[in-house]
PDB file of N, CA and C in Angstrom:
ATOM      1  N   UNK A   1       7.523  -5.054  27.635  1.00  0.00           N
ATOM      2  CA  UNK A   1       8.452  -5.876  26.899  1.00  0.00           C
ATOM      3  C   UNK A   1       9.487  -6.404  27.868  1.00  0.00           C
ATOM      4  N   UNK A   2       9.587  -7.907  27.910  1.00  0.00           N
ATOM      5  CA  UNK A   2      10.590  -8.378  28.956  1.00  0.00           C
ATOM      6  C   UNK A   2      11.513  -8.080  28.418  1.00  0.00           C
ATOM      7  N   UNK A   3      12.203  -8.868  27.239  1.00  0.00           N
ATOM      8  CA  UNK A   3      13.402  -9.133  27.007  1.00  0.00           C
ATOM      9  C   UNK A   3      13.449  -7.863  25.653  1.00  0.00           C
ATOM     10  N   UNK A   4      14.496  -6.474  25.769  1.00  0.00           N
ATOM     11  CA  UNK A   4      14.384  -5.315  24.787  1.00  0.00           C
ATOM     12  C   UNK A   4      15.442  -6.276  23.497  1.00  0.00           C
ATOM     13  N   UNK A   5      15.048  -5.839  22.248  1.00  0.00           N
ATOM     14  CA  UNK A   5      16.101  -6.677  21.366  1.00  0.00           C
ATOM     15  C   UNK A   5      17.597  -6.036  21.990  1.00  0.00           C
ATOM     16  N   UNK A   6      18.585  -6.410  21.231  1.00  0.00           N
ATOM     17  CA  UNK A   6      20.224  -6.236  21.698  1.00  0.00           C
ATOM     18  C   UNK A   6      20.937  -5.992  20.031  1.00  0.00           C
ATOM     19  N   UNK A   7      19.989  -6.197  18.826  1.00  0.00           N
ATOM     20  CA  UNK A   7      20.737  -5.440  17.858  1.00  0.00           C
ATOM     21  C   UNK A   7      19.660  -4.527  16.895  1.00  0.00           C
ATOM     22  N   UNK A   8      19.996  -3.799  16.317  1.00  0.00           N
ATOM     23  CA  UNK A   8      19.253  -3.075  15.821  1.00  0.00           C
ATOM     24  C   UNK A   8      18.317  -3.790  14.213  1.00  0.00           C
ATOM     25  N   UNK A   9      19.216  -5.045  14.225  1.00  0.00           N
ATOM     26  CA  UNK A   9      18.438  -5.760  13.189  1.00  0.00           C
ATOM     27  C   UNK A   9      17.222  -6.909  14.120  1.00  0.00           C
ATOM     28  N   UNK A  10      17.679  -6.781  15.078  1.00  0.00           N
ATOM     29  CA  UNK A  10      16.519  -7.679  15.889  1.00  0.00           C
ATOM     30  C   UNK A  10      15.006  -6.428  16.380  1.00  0.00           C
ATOM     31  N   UNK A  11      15.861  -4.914  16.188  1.00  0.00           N
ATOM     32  CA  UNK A  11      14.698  -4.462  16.754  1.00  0.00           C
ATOM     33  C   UNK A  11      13.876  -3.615  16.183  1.00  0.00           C
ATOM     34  N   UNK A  12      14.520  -3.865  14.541  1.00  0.00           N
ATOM     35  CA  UNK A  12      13.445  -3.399  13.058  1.00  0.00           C
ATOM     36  C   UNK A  12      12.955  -5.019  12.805  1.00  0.00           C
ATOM     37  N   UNK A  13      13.255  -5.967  12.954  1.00  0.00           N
ATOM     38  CA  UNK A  13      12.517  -6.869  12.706  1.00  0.00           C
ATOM     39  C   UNK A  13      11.088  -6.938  13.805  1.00  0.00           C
ATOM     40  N   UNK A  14      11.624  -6.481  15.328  1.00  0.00           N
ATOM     41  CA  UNK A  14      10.459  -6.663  16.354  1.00  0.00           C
ATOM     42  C   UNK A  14       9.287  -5.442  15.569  1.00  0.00           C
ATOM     43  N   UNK A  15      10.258  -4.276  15.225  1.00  0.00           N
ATOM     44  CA  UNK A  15       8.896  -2.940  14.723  1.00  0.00           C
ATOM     45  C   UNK A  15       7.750  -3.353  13.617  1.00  0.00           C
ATOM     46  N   UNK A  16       8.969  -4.229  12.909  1.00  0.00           N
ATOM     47  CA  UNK A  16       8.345  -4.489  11.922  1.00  0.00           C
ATOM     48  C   UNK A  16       7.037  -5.599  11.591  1.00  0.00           C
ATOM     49  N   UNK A  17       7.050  -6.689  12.843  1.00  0.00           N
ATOM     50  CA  UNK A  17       5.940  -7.442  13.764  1.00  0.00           C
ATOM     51  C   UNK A  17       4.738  -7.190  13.867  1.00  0.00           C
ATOM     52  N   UNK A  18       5.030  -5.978  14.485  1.00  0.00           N
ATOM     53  CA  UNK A  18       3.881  -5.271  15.695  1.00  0.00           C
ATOM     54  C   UNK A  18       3.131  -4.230  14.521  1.00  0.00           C
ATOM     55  N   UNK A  19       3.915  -3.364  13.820  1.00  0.00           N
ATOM     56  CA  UNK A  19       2.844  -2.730  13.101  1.00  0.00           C
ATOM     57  C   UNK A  19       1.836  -3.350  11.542  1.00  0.00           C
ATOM     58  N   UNK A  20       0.815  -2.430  11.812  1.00  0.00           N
ATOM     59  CA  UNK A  20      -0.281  -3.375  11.010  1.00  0.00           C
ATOM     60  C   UNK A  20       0.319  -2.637   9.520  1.00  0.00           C
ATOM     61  N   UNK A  21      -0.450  -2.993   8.860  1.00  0.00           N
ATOM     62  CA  UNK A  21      -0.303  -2.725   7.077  1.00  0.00           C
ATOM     63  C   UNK A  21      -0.795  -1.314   7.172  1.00  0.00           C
ATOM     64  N   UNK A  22      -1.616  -0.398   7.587  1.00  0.00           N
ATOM     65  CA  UNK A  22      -2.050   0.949   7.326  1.00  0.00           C
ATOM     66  C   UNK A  22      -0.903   1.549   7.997  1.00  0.00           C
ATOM     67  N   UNK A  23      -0.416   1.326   9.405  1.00  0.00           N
ATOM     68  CA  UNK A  23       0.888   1.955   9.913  1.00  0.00           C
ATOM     69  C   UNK A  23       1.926   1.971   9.032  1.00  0.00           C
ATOM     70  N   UNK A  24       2.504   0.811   8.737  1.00  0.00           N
ATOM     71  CA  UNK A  24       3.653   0.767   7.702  1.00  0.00           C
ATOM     72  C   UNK A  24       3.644   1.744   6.839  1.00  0.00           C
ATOM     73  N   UNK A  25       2.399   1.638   5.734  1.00  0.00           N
ATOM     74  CA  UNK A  25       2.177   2.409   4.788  1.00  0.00           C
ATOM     75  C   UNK A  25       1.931   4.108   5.253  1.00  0.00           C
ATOM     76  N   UNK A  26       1.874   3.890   6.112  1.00  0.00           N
ATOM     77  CA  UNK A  26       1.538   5.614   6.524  1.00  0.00           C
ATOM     78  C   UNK A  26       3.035   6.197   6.806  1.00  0.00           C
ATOM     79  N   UNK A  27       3.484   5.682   7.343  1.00  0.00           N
ATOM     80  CA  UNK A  27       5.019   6.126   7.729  1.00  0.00           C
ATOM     81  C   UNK A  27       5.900   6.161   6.574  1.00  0.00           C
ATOM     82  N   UNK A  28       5.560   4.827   5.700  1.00  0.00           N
ATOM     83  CA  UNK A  28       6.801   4.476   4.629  1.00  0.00           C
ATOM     84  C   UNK A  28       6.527   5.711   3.721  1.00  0.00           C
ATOM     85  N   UNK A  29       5.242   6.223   3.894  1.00  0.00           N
ATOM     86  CA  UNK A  29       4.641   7.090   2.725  1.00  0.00           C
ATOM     87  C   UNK A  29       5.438   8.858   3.215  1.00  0.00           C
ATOM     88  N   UNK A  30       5.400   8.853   4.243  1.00  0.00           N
ATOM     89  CA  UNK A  30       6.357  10.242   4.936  1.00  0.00           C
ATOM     90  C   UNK A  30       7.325  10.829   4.221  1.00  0.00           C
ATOM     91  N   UNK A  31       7.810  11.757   4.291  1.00  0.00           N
ATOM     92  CA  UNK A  31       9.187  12.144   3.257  1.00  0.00           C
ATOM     93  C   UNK A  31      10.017  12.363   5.067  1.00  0.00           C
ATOM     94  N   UNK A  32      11.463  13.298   4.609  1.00  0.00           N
ATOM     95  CA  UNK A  32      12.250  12.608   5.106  1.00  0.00           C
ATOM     96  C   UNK A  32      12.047  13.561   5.917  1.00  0.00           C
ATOM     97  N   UNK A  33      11.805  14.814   5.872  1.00  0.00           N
ATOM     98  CA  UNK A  33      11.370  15.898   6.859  1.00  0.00           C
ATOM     99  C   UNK A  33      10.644  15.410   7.760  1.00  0.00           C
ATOM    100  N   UNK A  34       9.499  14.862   6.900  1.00  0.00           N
ATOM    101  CA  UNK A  34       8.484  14.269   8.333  1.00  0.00           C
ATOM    102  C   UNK A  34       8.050  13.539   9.177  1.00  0.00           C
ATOM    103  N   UNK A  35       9.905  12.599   8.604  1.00  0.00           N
ATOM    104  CA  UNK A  35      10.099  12.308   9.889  1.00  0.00           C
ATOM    105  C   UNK A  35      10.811  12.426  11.364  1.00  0.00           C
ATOM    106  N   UNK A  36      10.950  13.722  10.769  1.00  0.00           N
ATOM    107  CA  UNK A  36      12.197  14.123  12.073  1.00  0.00           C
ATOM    108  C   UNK A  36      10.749  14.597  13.195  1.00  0.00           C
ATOM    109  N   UNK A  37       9.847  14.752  12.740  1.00  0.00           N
ATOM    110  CA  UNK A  37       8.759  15.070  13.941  1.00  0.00           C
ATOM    111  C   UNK A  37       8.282  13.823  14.509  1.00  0.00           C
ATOM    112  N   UNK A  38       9.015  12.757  13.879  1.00  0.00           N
ATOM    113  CA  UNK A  38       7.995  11.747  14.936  1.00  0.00           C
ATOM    114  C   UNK A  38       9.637  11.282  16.060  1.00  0.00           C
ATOM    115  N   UNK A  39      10.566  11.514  16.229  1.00  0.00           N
ATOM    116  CA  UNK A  39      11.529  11.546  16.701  1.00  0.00           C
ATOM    117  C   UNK A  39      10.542  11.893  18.361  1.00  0.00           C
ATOM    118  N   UNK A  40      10.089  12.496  18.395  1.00  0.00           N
ATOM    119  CA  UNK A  40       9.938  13.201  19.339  1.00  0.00           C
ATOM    120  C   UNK A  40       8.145  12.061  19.939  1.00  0.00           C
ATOM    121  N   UNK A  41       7.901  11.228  19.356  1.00  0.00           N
ATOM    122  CA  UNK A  41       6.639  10.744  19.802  1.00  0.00           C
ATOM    123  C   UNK A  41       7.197   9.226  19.787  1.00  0.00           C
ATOM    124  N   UNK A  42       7.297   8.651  18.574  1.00  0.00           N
ATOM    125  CA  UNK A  42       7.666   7.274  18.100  1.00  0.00           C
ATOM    126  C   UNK A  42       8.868   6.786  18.554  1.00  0.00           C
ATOM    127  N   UNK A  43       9.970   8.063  18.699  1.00  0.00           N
ATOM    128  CA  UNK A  43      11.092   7.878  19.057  1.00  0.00           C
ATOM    129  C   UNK A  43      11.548   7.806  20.710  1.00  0.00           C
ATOM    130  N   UNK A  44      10.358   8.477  21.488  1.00  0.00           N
ATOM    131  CA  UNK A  44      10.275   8.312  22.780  1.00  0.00           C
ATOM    132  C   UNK A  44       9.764   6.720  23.002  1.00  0.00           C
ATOM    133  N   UNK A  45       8.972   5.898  22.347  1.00  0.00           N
ATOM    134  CA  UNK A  45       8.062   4.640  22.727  1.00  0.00           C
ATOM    135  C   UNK A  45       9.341   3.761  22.090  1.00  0.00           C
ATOM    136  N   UNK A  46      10.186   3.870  21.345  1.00  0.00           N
ATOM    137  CA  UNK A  46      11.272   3.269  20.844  1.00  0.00           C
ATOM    138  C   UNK A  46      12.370   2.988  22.583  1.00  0.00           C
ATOM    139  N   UNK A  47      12.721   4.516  22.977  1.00  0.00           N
ATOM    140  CA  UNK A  47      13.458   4.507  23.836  1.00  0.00           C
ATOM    141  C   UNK A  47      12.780   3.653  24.990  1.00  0.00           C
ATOM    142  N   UNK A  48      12.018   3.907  25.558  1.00  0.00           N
ATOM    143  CA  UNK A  48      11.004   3.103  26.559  1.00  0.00           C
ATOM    144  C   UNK A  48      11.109   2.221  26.306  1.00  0.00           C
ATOM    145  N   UNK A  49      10.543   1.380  25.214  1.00  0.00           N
ATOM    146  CA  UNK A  49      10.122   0.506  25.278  1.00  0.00           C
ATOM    147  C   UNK A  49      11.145  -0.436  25.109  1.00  0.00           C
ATOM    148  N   UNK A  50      12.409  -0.250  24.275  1.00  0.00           N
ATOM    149  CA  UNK A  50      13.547  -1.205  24.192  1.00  0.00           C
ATOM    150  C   UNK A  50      14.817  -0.805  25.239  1.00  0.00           C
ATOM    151  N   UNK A  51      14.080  -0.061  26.420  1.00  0.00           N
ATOM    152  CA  UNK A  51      14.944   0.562  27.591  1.00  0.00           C
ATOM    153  C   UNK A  51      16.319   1.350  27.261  1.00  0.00           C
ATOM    154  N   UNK A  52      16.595   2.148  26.113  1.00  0.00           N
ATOM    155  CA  UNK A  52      17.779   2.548  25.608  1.00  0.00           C
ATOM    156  C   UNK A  52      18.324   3.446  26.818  1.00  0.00           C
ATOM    157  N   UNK A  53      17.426   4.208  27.421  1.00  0.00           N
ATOM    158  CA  UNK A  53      17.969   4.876  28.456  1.00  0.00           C
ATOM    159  C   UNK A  53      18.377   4.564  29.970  1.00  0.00           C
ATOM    160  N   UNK A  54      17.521   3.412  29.903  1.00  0.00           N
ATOM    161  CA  UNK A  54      18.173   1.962  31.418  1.00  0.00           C
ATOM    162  C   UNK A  54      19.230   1.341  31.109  1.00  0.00           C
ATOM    163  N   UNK A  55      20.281   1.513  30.363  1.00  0.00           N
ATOM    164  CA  UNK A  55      20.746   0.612  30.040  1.00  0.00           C
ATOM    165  C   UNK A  55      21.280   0.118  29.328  1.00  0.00           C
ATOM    166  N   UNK A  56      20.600  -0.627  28.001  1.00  0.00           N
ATOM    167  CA  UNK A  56      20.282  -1.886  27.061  1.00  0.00           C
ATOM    168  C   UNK A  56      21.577  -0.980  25.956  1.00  0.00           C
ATOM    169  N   UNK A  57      22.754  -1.001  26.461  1.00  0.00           N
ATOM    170  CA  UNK A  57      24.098  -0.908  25.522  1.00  0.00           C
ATOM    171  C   UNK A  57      24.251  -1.600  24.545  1.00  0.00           C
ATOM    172  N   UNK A  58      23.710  -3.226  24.880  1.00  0.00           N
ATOM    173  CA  UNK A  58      24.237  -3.774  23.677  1.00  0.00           C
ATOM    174  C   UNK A  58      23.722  -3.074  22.206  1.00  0.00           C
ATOM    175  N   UNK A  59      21.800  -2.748  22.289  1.00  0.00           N
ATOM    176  CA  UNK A  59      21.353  -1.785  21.242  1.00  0.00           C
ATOM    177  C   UNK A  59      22.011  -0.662  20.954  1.00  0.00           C
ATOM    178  N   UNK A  60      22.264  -0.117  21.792  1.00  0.00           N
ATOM    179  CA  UNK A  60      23.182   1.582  21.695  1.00  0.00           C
ATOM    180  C   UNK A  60      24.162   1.029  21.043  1.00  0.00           C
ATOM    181  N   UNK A  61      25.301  -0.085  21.175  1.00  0.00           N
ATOM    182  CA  UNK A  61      26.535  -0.274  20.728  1.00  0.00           C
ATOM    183  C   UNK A  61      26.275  -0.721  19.374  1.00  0.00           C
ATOM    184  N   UNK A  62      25.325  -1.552  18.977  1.00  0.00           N
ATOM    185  CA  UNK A  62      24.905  -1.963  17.670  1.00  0.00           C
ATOM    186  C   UNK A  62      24.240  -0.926  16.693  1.00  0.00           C
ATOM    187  N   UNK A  63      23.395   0.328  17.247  1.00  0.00           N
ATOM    188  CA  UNK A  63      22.976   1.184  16.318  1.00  0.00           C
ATOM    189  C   UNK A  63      24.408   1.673  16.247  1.00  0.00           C
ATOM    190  N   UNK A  64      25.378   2.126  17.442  1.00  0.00           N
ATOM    191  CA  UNK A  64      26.541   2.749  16.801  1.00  0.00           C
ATOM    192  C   UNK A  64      27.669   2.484  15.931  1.00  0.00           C
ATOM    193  N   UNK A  65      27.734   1.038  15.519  1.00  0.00           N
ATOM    194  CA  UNK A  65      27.994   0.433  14.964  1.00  0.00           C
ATOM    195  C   UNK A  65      27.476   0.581  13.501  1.00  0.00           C
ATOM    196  N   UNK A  66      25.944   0.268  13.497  1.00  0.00           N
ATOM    197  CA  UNK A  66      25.149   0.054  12.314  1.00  0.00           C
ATOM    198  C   UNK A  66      25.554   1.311  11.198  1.00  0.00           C
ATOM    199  N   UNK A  67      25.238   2.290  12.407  1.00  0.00           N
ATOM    200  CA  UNK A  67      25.536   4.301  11.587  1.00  0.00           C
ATOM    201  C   UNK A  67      26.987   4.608  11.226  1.00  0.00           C
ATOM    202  N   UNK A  68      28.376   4.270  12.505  1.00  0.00           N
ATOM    203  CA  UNK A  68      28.961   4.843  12.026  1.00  0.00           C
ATOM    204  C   UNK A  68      29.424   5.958  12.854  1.00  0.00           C
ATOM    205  N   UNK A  69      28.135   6.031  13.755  1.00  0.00           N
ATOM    206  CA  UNK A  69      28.478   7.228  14.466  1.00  0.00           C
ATOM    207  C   UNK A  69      28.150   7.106  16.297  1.00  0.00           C
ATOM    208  N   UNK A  70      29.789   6.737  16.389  1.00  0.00           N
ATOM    209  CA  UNK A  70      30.250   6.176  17.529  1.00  0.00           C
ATOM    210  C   UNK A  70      30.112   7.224  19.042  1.00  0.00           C
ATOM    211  N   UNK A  71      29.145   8.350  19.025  1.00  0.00           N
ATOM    212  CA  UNK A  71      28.633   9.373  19.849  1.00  0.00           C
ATOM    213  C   UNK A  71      27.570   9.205  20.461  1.00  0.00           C
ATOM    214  N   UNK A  72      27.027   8.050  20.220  1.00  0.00           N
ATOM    215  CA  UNK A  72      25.316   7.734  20.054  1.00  0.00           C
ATOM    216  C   UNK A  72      25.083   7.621  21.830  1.00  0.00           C
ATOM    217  N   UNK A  73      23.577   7.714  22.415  1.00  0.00           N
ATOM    218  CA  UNK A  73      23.402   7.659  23.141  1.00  0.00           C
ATOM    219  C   UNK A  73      21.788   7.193  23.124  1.00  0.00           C
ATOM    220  N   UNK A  74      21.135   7.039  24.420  1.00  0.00           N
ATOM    221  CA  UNK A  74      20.153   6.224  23.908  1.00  0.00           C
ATOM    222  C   UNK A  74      18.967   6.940  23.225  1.00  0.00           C
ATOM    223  N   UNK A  75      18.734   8.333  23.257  1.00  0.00           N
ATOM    224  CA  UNK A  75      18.187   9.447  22.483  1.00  0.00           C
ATOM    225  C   UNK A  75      18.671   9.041  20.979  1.00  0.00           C
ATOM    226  N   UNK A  76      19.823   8.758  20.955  1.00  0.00           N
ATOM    227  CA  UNK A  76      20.653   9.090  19.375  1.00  0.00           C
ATOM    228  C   UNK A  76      20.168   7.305  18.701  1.00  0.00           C
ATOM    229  N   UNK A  77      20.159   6.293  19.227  1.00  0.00           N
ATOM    230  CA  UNK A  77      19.929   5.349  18.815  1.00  0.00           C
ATOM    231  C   UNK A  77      18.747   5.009  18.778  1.00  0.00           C
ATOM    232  N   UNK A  78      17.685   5.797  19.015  1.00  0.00           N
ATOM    233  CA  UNK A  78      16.551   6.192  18.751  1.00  0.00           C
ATOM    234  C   UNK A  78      16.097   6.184  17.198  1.00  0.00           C
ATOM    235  N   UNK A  79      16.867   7.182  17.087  1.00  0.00           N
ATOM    236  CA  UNK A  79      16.868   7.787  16.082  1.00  0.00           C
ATOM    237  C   UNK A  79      17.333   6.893  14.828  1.00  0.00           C
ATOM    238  N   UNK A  80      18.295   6.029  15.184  1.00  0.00           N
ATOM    239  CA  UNK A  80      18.730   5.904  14.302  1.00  0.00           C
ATOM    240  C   UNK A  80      17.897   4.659  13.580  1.00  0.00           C
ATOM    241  N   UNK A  81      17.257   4.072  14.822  1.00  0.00           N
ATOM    242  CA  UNK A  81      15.950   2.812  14.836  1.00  0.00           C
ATOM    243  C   UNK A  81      15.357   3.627  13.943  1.00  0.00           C
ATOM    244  N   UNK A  82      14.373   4.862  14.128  1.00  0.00           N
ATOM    245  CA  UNK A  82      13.153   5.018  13.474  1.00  0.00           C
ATOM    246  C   UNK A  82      13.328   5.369  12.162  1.00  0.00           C
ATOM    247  N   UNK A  83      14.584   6.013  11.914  1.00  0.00           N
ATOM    248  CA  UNK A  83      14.776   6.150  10.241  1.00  0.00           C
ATOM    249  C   UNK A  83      15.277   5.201   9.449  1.00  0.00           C
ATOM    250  N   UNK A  84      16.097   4.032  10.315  1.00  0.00           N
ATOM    251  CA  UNK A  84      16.355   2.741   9.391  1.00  0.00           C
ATOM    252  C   UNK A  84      14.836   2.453   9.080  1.00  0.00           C
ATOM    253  N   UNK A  85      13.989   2.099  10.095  1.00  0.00           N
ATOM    254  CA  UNK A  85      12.559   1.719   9.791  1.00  0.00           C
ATOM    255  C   UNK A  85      11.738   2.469   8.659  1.00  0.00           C
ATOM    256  N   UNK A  86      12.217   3.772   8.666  1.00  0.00           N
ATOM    257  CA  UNK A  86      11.432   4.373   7.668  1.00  0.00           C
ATOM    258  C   UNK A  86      11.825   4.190   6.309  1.00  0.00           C
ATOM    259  N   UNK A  87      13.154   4.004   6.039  1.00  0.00           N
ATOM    260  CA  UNK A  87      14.142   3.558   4.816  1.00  0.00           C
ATOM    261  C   UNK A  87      13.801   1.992   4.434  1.00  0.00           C
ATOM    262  N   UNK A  88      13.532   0.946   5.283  1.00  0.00           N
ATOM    263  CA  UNK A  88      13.215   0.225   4.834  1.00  0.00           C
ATOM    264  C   UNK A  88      11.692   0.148   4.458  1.00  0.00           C
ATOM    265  N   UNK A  89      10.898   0.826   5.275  1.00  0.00           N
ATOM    266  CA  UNK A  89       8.752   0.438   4.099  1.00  0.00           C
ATOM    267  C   UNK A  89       9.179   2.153   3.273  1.00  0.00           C
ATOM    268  N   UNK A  90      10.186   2.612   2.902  1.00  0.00           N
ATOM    269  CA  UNK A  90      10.244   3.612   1.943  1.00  0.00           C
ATOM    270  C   UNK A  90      10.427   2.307   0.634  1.00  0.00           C
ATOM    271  N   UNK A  91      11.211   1.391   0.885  1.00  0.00           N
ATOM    272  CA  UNK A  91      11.658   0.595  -0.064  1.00  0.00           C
ATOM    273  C   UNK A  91      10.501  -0.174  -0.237  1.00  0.00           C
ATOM    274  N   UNK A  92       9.219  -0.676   0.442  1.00  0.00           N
ATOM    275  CA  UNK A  92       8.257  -1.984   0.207  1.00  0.00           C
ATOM    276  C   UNK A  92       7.269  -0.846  -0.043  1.00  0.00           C
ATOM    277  N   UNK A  93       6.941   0.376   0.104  1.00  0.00           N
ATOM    278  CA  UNK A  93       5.475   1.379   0.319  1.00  0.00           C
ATOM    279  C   UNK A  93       5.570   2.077  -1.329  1.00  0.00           C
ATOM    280  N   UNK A  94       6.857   1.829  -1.887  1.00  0.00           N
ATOM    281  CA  UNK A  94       6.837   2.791  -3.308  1.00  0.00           C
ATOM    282  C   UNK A  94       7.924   1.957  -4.800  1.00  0.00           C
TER     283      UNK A  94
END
């Protein structure tokens, strides 16, 4: 990925792109427990891939913004990507 998004609404719209209709639905279908285990898989290809840990503040400053919770780091804005994502196909999957 050249250019990583810079707000967290640019980079649930990019997630939301790339995955197919069985992904969506598989995730949106998760409860909330299960998704704290993909933190650790989905949430690593999040960090990578939108460089949260090189860097890319403006995302870190916008998830910390988005949450509320002005501690965030690029681990923490991770996080906060994959469960907005899951909150929103919780809303289109049911």
């Amino acid at each position: 990925m050249q250019n990583p998004p810079k707000t967290i609404e640019d980079a649930l719209k990019l997630l939301l792109s790339i995955l197919d209709d069985d992904t969506r639905a598989m995730f949106g279908s998760r409860s909330e427990d299960d998704i704290k285990h993909y933190h650790c898989t989905a949430g690593v290809l999040i960090r990578n891939q939108f460089k949260l840990t090189e860097g890319n503040e403006e995302l870190i400053e916008s998830c910390r913004n988005f949450s509320g919770r002005y501690d965030l780091d690029g681990k923490g804005a991770s996080i906060v990507i994959l469960e907005e994502l899951w909150k929103m196909l919780r809303h289109t999957t049911h």
